[in-house]
C-alpha atoms as a PDB file:
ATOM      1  CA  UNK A   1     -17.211 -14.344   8.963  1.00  0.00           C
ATOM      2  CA  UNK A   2     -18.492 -10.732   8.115  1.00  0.00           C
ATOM      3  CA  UNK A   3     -19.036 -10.128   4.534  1.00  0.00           C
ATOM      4  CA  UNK A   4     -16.194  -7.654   2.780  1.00  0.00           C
ATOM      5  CA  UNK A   5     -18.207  -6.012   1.083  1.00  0.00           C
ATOM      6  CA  UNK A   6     -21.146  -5.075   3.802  1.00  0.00           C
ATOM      7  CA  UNK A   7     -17.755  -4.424   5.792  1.00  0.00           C
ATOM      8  CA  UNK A   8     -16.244  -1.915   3.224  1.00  0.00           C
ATOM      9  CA  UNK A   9     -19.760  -0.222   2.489  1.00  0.00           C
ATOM     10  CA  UNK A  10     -20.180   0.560   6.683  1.00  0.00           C
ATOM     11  CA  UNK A  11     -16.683   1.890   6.195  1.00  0.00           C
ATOM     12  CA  UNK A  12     -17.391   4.062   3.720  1.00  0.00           C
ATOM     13  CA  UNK A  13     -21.316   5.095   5.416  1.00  0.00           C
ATOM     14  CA  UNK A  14     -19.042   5.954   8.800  1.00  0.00           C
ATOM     15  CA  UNK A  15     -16.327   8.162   6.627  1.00  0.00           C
ATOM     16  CA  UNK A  16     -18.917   9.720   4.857  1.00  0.00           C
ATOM     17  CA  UNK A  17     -20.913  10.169   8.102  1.00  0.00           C
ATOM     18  CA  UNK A  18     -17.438  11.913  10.180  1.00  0.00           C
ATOM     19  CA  UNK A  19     -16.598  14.052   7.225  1.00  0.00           C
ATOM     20  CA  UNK A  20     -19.413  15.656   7.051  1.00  0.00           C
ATOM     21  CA  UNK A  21     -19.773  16.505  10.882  1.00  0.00           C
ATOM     22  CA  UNK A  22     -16.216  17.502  10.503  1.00  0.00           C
ATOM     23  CA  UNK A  23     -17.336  19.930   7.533  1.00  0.00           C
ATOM     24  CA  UNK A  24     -20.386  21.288   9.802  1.00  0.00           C
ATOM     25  CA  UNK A  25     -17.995  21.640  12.725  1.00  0.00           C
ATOM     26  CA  UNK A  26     -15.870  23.851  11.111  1.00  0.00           C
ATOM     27  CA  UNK A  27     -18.258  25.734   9.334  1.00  0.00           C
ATOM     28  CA  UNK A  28     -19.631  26.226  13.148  1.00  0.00           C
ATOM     29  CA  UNK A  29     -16.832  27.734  14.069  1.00  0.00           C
ATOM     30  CA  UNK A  30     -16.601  31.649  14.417  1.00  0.00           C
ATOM     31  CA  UNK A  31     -13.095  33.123  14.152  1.00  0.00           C
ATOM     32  CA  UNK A  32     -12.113  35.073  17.295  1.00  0.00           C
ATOM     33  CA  UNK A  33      -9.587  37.993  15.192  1.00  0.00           C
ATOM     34  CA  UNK A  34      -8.245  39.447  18.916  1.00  0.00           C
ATOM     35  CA  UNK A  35      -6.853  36.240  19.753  1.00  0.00           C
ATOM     36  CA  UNK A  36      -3.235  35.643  18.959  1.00  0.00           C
ATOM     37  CA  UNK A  37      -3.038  32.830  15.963  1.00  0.00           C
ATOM     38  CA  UNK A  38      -6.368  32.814  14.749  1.00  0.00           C
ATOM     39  CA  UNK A  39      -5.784  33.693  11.545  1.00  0.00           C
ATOM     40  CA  UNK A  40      -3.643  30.623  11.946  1.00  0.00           C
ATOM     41  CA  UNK A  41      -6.119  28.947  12.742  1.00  0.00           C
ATOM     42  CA  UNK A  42      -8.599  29.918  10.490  1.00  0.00           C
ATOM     43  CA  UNK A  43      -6.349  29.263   7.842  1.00  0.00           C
ATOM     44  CA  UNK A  44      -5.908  25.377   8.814  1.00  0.00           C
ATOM     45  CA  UNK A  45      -9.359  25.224   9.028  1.00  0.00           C
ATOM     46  CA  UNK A  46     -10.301  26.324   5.882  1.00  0.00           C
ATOM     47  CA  UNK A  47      -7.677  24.327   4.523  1.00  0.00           C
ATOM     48  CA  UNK A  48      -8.949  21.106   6.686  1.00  0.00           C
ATOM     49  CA  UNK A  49     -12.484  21.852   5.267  1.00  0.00           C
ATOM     50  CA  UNK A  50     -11.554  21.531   1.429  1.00  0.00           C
ATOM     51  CA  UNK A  51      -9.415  18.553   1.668  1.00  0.00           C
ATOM     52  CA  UNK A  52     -12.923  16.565   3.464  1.00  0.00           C
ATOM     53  CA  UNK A  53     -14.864  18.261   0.460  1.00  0.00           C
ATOM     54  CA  UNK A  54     -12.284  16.739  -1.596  1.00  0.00           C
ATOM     55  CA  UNK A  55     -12.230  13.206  -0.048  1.00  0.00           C
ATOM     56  CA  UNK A  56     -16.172  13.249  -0.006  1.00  0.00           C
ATOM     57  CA  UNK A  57     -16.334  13.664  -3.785  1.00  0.00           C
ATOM     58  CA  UNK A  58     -14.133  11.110  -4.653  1.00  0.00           C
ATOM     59  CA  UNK A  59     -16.107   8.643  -1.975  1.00  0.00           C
ATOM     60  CA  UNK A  60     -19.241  10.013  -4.206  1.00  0.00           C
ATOM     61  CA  UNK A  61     -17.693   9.019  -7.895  1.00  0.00           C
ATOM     62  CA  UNK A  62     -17.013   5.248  -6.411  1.00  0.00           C
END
């Protein structure tokens, strides 16, 4: 049986790990202004980006 607590630190190492290739992605992304919704889009985005900031800092004061 797999130990909970190696299990729960892998966890955390993978959410860590996704977050910040989400943050990277997005900050990757260029805005395209002529297309209809991108400011939309950019918007969500931005919005996407500081709630994974958000859940990485409180995954860094655990």
């Amino acid at each position: 049986m797999p130990d909970p607590s190696t299990t729960k630190s892998s966890s955390r190492t993978q959410l860590v790990r996704e977050l910040k290739e989400l943050i990277a992605a997005i900050d990757r992304r260029v805005p395209r202004i002529e297309r209809a919704g991108e400011a939309l889009i950019a918007r969500e985005a931005a919005a996407l980006k500081a709630r994974a900031v958000k859940r990485l800092a409180e995954l860094d004061n655990r």
